[in-house]
C-alpha atoms as a PDB file:
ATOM      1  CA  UNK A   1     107.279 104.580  78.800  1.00  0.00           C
ATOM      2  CA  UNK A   2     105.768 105.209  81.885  1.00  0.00           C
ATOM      3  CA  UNK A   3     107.083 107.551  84.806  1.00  0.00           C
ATOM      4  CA  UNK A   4     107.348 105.567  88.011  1.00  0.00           C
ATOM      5  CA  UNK A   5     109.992 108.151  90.650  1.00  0.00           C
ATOM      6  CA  UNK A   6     111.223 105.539  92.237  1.00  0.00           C
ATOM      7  CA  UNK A   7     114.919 105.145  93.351  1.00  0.00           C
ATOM      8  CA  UNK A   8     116.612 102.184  91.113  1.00  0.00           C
ATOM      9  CA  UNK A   9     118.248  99.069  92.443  1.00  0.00           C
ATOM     10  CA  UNK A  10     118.942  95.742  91.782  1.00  0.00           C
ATOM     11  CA  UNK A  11     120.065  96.739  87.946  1.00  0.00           C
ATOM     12  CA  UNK A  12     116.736  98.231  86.928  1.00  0.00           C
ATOM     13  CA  UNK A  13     118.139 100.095  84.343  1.00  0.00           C
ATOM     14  CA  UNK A  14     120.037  96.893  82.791  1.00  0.00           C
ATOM     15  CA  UNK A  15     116.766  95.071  82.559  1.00  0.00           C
ATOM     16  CA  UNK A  16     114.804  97.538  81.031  1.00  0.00           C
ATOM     17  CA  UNK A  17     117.720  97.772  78.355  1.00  0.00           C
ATOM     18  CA  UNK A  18     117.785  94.181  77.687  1.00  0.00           C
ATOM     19  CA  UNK A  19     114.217  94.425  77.240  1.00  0.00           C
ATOM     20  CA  UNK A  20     114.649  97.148  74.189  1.00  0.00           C
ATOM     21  CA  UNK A  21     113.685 100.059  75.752  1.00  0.00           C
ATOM     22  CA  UNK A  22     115.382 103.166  77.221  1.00  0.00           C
ATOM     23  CA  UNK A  23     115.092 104.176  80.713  1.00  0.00           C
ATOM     24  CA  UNK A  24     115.459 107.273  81.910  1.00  0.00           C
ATOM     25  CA  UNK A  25     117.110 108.128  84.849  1.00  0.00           C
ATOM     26  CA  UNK A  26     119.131 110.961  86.673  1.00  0.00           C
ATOM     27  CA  UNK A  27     121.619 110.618  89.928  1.00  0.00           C
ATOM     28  CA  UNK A  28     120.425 112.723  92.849  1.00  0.00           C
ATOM     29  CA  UNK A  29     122.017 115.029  95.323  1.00  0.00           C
ATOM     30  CA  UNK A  30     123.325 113.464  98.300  1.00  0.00           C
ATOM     31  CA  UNK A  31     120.608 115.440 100.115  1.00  0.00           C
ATOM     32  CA  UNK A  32     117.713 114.086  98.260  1.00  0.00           C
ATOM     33  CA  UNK A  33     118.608 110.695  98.217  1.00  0.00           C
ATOM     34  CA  UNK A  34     118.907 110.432 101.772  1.00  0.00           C
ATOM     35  CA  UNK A  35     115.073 112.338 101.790  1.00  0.00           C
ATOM     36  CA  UNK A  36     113.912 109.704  99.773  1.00  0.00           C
ATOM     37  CA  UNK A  37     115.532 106.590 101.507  1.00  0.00           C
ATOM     38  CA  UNK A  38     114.419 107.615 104.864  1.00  0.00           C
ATOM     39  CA  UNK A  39     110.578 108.113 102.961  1.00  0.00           C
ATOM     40  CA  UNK A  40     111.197 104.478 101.241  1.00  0.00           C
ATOM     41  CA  UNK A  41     112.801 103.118 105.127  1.00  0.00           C
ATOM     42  CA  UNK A  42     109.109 104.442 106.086  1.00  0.00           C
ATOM     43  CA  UNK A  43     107.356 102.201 103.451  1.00  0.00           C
ATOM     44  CA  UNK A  44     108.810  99.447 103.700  1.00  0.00           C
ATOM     45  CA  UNK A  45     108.485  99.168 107.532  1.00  0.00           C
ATOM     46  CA  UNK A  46     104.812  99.930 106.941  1.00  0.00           C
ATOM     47  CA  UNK A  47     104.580  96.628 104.625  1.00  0.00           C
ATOM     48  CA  UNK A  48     106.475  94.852 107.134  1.00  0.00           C
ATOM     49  CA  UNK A  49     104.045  95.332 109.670  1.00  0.00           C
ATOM     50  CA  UNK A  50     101.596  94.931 107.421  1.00  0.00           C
ATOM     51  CA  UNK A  51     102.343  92.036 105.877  1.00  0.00           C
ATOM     52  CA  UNK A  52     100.320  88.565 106.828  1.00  0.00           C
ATOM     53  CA  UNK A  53     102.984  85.896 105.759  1.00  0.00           C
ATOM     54  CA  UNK A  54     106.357  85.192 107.195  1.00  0.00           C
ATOM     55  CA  UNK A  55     107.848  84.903 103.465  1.00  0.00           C
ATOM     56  CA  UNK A  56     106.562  88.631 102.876  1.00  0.00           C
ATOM     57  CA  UNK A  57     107.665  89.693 106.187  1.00  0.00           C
ATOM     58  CA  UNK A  58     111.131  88.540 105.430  1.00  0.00           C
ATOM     59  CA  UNK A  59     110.813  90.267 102.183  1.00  0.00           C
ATOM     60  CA  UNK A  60     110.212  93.327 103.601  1.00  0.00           C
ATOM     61  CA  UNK A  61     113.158  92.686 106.585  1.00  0.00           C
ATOM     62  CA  UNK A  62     115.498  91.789 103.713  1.00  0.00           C
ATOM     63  CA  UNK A  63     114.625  95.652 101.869  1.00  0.00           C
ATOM     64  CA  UNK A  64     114.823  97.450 105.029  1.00  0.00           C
ATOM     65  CA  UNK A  65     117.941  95.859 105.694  1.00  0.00           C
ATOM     66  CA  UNK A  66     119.397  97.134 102.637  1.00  0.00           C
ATOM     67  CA  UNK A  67     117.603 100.529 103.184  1.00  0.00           C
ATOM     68  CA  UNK A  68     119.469 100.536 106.537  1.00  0.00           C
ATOM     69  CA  UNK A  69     122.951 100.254 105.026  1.00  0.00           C
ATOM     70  CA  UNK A  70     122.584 102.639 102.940  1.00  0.00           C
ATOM     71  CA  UNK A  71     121.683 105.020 105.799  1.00  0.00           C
ATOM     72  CA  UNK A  72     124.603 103.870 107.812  1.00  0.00           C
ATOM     73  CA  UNK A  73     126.503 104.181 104.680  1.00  0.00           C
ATOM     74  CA  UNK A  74     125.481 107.829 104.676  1.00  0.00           C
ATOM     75  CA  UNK A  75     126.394 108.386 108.083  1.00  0.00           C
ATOM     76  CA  UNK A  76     130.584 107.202 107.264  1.00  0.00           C
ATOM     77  CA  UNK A  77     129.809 103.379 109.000  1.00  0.00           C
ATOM     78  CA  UNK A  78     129.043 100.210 108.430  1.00  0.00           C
ATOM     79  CA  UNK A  79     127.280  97.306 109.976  1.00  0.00           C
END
């Protein structure tokens, strides 16, 4: 299976087991996750402003969103 280092959502893990196969995956200190959600909040405002069609741009708004809650999350607050 290949190795991808990506942080899971939207039931990854469920889907690959449906599928037949076994994912492997591991929970990360608080301190890392938040390292790799501010790197993936990068991204994903990078293919926002990249991207050339409103239905991708809304895409990436609705993933940065999400990335964004998480943060305030983080930070003991909601939006």
């Amino acid at each position: 299976m290949p190795t991808y280092n990506k942080l899971i959502r939207n039931k990854i893990p469920q889907i690959i087991k449906a599928n037949g196969k076994t994912p492997t995956t591991r929970i990360l200190p608080e301190d890392e996750y938040i390292k790799e959600i501010c790197k993936k909040t990068q991204e994903e405002l990078t293919e926002y402003l990249e991207a050339d069609t409103k239905e991708h741009k809304l895409e990436e708004l609705s993933d940065l969103l999400e990335l964004i809650k998480a943060l305030a999350e983080y930070e003991g607050t909601t939006l």
